[in-house]
Protein backbone atom coordinates (compact mmCIF):
# COMPACT_ATOMS: atom_id res chain seq x y z
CA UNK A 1 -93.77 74.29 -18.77
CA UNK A 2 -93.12 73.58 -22.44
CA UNK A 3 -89.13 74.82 -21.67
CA UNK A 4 -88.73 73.53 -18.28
CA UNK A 5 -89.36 70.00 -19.48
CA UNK A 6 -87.08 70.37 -22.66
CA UNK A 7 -84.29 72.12 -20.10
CA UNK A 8 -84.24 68.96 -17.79
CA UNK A 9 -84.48 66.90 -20.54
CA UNK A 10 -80.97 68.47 -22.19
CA UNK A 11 -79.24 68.36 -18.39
CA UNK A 12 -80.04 64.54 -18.35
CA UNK A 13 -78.87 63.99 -21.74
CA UNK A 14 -75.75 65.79 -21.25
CA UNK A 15 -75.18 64.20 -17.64
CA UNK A 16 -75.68 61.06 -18.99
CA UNK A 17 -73.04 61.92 -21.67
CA UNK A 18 -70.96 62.63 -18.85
CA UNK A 19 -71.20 59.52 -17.28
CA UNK A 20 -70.34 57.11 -20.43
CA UNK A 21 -67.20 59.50 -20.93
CA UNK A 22 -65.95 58.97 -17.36
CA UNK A 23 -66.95 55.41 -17.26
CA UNK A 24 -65.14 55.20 -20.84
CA UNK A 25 -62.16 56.81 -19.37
CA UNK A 26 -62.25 54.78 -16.39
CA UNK A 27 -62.70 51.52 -18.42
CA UNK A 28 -59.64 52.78 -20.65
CA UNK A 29 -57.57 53.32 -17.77
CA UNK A 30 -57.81 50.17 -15.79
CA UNK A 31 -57.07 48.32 -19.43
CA UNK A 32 -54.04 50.74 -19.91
CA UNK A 33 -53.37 49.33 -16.09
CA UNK A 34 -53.95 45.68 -16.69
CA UNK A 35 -51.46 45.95 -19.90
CA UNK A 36 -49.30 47.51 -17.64
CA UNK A 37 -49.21 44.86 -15.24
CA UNK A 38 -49.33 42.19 -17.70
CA UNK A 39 -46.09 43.94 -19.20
CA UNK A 40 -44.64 43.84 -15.85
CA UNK A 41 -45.34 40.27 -14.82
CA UNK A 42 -43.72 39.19 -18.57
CA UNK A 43 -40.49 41.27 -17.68
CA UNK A 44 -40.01 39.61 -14.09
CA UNK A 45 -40.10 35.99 -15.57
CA UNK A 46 -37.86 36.33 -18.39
CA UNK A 47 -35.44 37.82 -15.60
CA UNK A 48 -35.69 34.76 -13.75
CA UNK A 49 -35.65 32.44 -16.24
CA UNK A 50 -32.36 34.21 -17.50
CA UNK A 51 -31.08 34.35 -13.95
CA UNK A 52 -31.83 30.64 -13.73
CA UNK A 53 -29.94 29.67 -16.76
CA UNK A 54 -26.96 31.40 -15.49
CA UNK A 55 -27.07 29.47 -12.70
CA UNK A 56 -27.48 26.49 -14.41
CA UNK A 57 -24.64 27.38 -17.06
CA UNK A 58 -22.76 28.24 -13.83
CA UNK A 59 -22.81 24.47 -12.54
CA UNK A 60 -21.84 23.19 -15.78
CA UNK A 61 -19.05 25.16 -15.88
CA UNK A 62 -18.80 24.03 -12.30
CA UNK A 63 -18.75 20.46 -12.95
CA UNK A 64 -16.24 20.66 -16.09
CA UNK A 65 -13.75 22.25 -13.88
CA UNK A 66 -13.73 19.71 -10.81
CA UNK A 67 -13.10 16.96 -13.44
CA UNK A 68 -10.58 18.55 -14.78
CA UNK A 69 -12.23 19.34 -18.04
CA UNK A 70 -12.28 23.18 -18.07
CA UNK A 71 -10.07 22.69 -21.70
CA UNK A 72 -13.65 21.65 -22.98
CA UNK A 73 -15.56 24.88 -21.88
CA UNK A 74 -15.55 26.33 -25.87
CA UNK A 75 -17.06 23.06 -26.91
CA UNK A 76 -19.57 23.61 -24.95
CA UNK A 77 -20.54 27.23 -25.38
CA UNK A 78 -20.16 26.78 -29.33
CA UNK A 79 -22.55 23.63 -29.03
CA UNK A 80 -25.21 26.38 -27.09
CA UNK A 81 -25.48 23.79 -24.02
CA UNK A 82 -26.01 26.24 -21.02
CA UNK A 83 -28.84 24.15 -18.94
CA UNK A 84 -28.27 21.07 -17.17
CA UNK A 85 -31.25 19.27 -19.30
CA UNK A 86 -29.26 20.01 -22.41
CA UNK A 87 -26.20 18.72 -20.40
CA UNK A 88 -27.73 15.51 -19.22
CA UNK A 89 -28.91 14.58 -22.72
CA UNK A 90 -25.49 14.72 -24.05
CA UNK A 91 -24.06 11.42 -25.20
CA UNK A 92 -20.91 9.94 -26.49
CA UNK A 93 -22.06 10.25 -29.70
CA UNK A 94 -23.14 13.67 -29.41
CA UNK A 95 -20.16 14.91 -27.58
CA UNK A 96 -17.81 13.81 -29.92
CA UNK A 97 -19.55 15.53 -32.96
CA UNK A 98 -18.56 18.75 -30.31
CA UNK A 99 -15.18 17.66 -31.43
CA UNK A 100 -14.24 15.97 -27.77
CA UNK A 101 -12.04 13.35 -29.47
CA UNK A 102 -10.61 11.82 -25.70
CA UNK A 103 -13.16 8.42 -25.09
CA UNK A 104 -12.41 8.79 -21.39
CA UNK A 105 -13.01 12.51 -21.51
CA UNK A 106 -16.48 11.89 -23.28
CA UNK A 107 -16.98 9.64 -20.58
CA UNK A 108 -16.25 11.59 -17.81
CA UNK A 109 -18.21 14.57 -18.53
CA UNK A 110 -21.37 11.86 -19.25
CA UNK A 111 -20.76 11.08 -15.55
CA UNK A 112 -20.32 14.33 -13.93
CA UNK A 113 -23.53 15.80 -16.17
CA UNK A 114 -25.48 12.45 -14.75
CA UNK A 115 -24.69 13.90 -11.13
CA UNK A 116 -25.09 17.88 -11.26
CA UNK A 117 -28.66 17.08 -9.83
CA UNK A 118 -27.42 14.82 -6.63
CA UNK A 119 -24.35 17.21 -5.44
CA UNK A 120 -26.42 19.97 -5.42
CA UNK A 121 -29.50 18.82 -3.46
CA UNK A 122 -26.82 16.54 -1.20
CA UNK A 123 -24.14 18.44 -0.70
CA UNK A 124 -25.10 19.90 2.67
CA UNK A 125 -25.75 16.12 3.96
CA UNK A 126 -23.13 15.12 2.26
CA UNK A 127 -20.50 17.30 4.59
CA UNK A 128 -22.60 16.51 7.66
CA UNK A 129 -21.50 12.53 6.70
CA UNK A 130 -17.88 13.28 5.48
CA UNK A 131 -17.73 14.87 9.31
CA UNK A 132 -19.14 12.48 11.14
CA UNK A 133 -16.74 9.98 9.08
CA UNK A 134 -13.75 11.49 10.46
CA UNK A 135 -15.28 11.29 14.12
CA UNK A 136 -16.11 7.62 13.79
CA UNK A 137 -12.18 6.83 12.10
CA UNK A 138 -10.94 8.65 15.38
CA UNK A 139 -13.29 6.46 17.66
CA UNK A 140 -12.44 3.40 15.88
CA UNK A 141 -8.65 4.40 16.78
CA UNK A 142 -9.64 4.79 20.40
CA UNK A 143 -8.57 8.44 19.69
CA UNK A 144 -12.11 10.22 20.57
CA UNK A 145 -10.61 12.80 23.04
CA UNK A 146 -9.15 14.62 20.07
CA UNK A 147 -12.46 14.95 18.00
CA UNK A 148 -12.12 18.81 19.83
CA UNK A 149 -8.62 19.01 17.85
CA UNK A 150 -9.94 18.31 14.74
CA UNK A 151 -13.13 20.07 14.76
CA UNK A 152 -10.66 23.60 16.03
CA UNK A 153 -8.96 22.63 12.98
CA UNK A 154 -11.37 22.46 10.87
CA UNK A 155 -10.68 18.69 9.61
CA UNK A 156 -14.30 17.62 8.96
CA UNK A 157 -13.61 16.07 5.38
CA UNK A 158 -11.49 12.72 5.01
CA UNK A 159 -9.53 14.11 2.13
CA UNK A 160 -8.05 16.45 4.54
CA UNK A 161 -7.43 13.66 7.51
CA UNK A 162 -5.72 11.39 5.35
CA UNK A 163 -3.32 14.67 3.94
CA UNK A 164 -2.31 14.91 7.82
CA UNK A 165 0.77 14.24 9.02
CA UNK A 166 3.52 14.47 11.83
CA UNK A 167 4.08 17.81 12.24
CA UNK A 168 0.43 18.63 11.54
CA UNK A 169 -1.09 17.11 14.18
CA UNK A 170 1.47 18.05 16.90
CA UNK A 171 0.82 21.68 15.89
CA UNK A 172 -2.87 20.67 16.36
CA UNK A 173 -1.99 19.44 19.57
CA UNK A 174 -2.02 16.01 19.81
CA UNK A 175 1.26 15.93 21.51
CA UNK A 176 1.53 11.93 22.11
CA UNK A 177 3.63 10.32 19.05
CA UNK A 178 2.26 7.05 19.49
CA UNK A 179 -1.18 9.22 19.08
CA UNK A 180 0.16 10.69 15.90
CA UNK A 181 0.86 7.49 14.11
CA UNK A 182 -1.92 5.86 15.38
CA UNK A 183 -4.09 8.69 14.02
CA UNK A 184 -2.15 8.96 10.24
CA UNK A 185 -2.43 4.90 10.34
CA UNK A 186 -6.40 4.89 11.00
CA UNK A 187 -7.06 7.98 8.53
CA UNK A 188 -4.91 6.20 6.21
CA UNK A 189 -6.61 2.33 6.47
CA UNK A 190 -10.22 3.73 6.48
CA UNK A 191 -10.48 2.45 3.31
CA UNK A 192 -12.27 6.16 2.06
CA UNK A 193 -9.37 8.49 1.52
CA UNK A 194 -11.19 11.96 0.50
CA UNK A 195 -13.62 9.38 -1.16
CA UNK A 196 -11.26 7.48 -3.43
CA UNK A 197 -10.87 3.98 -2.15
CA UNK A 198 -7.51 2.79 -0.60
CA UNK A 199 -7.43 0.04 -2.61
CA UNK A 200 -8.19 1.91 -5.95
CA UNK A 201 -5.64 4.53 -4.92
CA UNK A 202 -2.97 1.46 -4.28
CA UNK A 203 -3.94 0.15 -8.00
CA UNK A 204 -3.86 4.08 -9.45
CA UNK A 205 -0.25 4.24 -7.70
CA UNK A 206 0.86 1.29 -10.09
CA UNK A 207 -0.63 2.14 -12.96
CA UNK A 208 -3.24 -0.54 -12.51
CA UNK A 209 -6.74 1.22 -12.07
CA UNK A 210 -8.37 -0.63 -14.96
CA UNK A 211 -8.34 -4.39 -12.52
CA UNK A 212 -10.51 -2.23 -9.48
CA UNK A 213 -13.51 -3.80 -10.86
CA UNK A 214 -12.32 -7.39 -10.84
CA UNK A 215 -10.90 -6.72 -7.71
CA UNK A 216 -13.95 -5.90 -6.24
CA UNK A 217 -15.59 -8.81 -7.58
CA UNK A 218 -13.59 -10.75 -5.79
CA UNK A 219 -14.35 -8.60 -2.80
CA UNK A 220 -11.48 -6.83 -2.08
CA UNK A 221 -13.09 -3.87 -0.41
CA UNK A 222 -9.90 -2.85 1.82
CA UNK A 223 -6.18 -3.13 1.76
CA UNK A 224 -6.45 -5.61 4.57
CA UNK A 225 -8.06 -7.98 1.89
CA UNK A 226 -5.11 -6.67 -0.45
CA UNK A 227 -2.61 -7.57 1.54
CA UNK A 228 -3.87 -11.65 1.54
CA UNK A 229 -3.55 -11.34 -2.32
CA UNK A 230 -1.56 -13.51 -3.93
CA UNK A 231 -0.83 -14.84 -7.79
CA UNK A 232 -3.78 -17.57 -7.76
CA UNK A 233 -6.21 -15.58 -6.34
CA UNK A 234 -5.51 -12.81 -8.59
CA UNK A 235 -5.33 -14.83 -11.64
CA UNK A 236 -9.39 -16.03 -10.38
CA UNK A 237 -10.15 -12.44 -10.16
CA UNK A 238 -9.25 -12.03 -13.93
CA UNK A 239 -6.00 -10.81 -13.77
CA UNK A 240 -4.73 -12.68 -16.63
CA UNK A 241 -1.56 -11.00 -17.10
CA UNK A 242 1.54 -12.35 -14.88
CA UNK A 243 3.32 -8.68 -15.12
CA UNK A 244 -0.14 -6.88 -13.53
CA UNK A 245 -0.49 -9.62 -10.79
CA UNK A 246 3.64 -9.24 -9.63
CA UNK A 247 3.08 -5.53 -9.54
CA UNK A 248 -0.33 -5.60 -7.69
CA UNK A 249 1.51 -8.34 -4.80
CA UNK A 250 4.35 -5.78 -4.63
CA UNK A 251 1.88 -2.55 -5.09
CA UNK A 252 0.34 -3.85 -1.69
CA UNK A 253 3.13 -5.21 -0.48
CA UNK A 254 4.35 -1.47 -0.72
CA UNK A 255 1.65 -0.05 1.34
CA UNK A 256 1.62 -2.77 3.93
CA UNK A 257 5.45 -1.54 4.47
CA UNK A 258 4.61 2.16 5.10
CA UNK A 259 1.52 1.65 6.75
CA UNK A 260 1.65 -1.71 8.54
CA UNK A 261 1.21 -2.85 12.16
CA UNK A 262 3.90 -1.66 14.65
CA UNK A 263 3.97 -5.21 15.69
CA UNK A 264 4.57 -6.58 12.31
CA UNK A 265 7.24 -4.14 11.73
CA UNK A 266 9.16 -5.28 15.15
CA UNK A 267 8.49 -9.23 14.24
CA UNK A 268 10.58 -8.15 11.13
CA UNK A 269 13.27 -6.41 12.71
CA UNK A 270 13.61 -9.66 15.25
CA UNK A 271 14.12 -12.20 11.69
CA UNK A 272 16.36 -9.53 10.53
CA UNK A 273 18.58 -9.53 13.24
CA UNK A 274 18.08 -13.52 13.52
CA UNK A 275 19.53 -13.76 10.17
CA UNK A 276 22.29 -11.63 11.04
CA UNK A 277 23.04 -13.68 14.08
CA UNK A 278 22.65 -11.05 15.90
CA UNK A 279 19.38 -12.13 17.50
CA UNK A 280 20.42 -10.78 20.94
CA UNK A 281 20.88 -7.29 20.67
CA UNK A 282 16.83 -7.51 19.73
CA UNK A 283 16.21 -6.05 23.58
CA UNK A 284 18.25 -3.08 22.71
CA UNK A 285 16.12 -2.16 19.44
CA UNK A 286 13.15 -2.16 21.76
CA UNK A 287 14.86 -0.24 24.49
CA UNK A 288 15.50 1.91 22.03
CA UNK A 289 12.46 2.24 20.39
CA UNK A 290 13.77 0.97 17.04
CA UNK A 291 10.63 -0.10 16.48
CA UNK A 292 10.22 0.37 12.43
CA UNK A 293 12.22 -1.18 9.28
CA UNK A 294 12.48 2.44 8.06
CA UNK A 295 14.36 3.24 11.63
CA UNK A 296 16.82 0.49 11.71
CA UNK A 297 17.57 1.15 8.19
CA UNK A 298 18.59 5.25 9.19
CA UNK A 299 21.13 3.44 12.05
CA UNK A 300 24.55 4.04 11.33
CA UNK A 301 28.05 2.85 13.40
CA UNK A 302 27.77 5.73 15.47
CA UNK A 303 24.16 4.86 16.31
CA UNK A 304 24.63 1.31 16.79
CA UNK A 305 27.44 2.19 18.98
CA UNK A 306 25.60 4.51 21.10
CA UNK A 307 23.02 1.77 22.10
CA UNK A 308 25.70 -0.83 22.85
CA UNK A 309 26.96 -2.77 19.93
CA UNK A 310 30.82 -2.45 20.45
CA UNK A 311 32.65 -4.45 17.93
CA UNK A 312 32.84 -3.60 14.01
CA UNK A 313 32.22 -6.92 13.16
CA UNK A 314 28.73 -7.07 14.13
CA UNK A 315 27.41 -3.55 13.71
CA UNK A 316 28.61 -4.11 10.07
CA UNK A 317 26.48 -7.20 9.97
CA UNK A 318 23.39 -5.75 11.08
CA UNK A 319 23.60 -2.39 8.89
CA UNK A 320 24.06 -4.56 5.92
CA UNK A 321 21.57 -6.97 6.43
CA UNK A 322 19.07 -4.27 7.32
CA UNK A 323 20.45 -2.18 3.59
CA UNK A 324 19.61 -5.35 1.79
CA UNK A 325 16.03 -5.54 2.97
CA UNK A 326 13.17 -5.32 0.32
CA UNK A 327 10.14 -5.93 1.96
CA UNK A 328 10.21 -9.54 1.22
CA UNK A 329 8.41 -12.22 3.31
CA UNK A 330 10.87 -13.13 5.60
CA UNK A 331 10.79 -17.18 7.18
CA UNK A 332 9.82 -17.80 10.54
CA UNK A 333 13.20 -18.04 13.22
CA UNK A 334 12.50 -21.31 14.91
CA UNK A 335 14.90 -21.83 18.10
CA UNK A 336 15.36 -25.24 18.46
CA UNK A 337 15.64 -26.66 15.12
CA UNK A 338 17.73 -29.98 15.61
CA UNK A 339 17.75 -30.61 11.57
CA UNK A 340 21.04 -30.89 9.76
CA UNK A 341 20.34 -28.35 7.64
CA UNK A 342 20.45 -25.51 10.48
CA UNK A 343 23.45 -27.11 11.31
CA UNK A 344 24.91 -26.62 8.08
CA UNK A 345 24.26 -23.86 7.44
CA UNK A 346 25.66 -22.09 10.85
CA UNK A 347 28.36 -23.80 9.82
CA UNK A 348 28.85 -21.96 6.30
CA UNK A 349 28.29 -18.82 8.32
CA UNK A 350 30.86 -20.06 11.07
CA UNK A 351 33.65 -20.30 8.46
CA UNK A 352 32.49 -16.99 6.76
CA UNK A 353 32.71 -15.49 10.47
CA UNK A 354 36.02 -16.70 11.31
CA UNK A 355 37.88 -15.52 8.02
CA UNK A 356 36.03 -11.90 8.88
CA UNK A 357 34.23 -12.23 5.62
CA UNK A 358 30.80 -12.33 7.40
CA UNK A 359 29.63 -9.77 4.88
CA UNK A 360 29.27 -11.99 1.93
CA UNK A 361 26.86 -14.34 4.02
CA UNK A 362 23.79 -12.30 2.12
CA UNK A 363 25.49 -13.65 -1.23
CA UNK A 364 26.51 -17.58 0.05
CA UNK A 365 22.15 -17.46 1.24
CA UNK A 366 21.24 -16.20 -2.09
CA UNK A 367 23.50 -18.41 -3.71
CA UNK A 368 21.62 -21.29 -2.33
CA UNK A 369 25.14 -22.36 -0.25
CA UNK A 370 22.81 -23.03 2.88
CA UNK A 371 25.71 -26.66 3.52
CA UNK A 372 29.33 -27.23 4.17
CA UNK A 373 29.21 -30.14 1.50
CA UNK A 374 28.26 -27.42 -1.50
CA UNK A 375 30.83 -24.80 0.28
CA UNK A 376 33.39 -27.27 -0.17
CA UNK A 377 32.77 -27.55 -4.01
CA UNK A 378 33.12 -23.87 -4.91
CA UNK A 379 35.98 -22.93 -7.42
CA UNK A 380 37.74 -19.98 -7.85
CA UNK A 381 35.20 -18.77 -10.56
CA UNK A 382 32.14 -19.01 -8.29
CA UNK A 383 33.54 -17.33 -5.48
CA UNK A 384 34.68 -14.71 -7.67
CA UNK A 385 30.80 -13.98 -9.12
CA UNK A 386 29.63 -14.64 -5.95
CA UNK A 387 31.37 -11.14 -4.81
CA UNK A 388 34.79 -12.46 -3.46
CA UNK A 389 36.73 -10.02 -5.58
CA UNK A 390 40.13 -10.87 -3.98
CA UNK A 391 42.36 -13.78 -5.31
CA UNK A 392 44.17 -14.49 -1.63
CA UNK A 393 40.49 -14.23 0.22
CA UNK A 394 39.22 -16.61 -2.27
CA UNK A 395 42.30 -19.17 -2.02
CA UNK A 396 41.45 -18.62 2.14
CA UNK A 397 38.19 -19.50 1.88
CA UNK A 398 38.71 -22.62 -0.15
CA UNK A 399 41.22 -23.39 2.31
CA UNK A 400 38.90 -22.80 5.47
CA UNK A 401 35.83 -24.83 3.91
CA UNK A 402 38.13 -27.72 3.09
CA UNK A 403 40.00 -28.03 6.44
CA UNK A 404 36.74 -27.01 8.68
CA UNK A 405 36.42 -29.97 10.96
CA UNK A 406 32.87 -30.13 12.84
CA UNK A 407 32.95 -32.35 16.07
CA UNK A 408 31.03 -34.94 15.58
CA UNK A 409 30.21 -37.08 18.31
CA UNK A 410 27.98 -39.35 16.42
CA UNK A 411 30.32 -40.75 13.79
CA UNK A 412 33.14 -41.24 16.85
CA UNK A 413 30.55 -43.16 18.69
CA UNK A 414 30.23 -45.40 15.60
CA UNK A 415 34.11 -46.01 15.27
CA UNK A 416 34.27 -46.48 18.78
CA UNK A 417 31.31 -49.38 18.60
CA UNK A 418 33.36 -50.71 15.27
CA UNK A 419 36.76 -50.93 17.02
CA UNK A 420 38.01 -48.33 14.38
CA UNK A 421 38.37 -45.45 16.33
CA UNK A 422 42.36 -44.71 15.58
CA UNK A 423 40.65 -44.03 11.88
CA UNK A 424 38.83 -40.79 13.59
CA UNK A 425 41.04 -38.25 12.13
CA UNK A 426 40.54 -39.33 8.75
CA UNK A 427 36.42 -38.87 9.23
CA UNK A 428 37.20 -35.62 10.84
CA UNK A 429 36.69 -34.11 7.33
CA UNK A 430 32.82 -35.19 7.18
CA UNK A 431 30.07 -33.07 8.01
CA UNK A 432 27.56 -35.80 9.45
CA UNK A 433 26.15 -39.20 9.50
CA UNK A 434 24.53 -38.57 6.26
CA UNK A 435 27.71 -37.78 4.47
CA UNK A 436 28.96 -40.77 6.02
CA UNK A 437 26.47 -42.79 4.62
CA UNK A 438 27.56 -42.16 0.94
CA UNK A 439 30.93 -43.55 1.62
CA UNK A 440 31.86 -46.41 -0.56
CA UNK A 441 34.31 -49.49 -0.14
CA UNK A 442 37.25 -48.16 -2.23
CA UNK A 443 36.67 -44.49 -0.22
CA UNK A 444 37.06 -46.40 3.03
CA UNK A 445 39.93 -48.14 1.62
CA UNK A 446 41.58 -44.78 0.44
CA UNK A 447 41.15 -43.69 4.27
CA UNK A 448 43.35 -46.79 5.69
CA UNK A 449 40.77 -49.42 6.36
CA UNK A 450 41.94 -52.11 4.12
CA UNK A 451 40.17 -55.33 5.53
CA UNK A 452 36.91 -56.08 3.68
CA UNK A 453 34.69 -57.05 6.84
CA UNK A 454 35.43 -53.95 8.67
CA UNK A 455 34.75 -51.76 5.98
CA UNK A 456 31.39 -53.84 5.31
CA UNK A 457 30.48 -53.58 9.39
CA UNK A 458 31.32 -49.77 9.04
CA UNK A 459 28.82 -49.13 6.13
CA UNK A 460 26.47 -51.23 8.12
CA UNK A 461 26.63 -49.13 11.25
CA UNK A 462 26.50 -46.21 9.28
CA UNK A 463 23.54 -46.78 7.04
CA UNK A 464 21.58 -48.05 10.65
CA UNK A 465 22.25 -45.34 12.27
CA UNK A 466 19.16 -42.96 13.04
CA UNK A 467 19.74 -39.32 15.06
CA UNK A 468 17.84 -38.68 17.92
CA UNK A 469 15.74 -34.86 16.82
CA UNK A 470 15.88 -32.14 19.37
CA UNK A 471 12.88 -31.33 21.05
């Protein structure tokens, strides 16, 4: 009994050794596990935090190279800045102990550091808008039956609607040409051209960006508002400088001429032709659908010929006056202007016309010869700078202004009324009433009218006299 007992005894002890080794080895092995897992958890976030910061250096590098900063890429590496929270701390201070010496540089990459965060989480909203953008331009047009075109063509940012042209959108098939320019005109007055502001790009063009800001405080969000600029209300806005504010005028001035309204452009060619006197062959520009300054400025003899204008005379006249055009504000044509100026100065053109020297009537207008009375002063000199290179032309034109005798019904009527009318021919020389009216006693005696009281009722009648204006 003795051994039996001591027997079991032994088998428990050694099963119970048993036990505690395999629960030993079973506690070592799920620790051996745990480390194992531990290990494994450690290894999968230091590959995400590593794949994280490449994708983080990647947008810097990113954003360096759409500002057209990838020159400053080394800086940046050598300064260890490869997450955008380094980035975005980065001052101008900071940036140019990197050895970025360029102020507007420094500033730039402040900006596009500040904004890594918004393009990425807005960038899919942010096409969505630039699309819907285009549609609404076309719509505005009245062009909304081509949205189709544009979306085949993949057009969906404004950058690339305002690069379109011409031959773009015919191959896109928008066949109509009145379509086409009213398409490149709407793209091109949205006033958000690939998002750079028309009005900032007009400023860039001239070398003017730095006077956007005052600009827009005077609210000048569009080129329409750019276009009613002028030197006052520029010098308000803060434009101090009189060079900036006569190349802004002309800067927009500029764009109004490539981009205006077909309308405008027509009114234009009408004054142009007015000036010309050539007024009436208007209804063959518009037959012809002449209907831009750029167009009448490509016509040649051949062209003007073709439509209708037969004599050399005149087709000469309207080429030059169209080759002389600057985009300057032209003056209003008025029809029935009874003043004595008009008169005058289709008189100075008359002579010009009938000594076929109608080609230096741009000169005698810039000249400020608009009357017969300062035509008939010019010397020899004068005409000469004036363009008149020819001695006998010169010596004919003196000779023309001089002897040019206007009919003048109203001074006739007055000799008649002061029983003086065999004296016409010697008044046949003045222009008008007016220049009557400067005449003095020994002029009238010069003329032949030797008795004092006739002269005195002359001067009388003459000063009295008031013209009847043309309605």
């Amino acid at each position: 009994m003795g051994r039996r007992r001591r027997d079991s005894d032994s088998e428990s002890e050694a099963s119970g050794s048993e036990s505690e080794s395999e629960s030993e080895s079973s506690g070592s092995e799920s620790e051996s596990e745990s480390d194992s897992g531990s290990d494994s958890d450690s290894d999968s976030d230091s590959d995400s935090d590593s794949s994280s910061s490449e994708d983080e250096e990647e947008k810097i590098i990113d954003a360096l190279k759409s500002a057209g900063l990838k020159k400053h890429l080394k800086a940046f590496k050598k300064a260890g800045i490869d997450s955008i929270e380094a980035a975005q701390k980065l001052s101008d201070k900071k940036l140019s102990k990197m050895g970025i010496d360029s102020s507007s540089d420094r500033k730039k990459i402040v900006k596009a550091m500040n904004n890594l965060d918004d393009s990425d989480s807005s960038s899919e909203s942010d096409s969505e808008d630039e699309e819907d953008r285009v549609h609404d331009v076309l719509k505005g047009a009245g062009m909304k039956k081509y949205v189709k075109n544009f979306e085949k063509a993949d057009i969906d940012t404004m950058r690339a609607a305002c690069k379109l042209d011409d031959k773009k959108l015919k191959k896109m098939g928008v066949d109509n040409e009145k379509h086409r320019k009213t398409i490149i005109k709407a793209f091109r007055n949205s006033g958000d051209e690939g998002g750079e502001l028309a009005v900032e790009k007009v400023l860039k063009g001239a070398g003017l960006k730095q006077h956007m800001k005052k600009l827009q405080k005077a609210k000048v969000t569009d080129v329409e508002d750019g276009y009613k600029l002028d030197d006052k209300k520029l010098k308000k806005a803060g434009v101090d400088s009189s060079k900036d504010r006569a190349k802004i005028i002309k800067a927009f001035k500029a764009h109004k001429k490539d981009n205006g309204d077909s309308d405008d452009e027509a009114e234009t060619i009408r004054k142009l032709l007015s000036k010309a006197n050539m007024k009436k062959y208007y209804p063959l520009f518009k037959k012809q659908d002449v209907d831009t300054v750029k167009k009448a400025q490509a016509l040649q003899h051949k062209d003007l010929r073709e439509m209708g204008i037969h004599l050399y005379r005149e087709r000469r006249d309207i080429i030059e006056e169209f080759e002389k055009y600057n985009g300057e504000d032209l003056p209003s044509t008025s029809s029935g202007s009874g003043s004595s100026d008009s008169g005058a100065v289709n008189m100075v053109h008359e002579v010009l016309r009938q000594q076929y020297m109608s080609r230096h009537i741009p000169d005698f207008d810039r000249m400020g010869i608009t009357t017969l009375r300062q035509a008939r002063k010019l010397t020899q000199t004068q005409l000469r700078s004036m363009g008149v290179a020819l001695y006998l032309q010169r010596e004919r034109l003196i000779n023309a202004f001089a002897d040019y005798r206007p009919k003048n019904k109203a001074i006739m009527k007055i000799l008649i009324d002061c029983n003086l009318a065999s004296h016409a021919r010697e008044f046949e020389k003045l222009i008008d009433v007016e220049d009557a009216k400067n005449l003095t006693h020994s002029d009238l005696r010069a003329m032949g009218i030797n008795l004092y009281g006739q002269r005195e009722r002359l001067m009388r009648a003459f000063m009295e006299f008031k013209g009847k204006k043309k309605k």
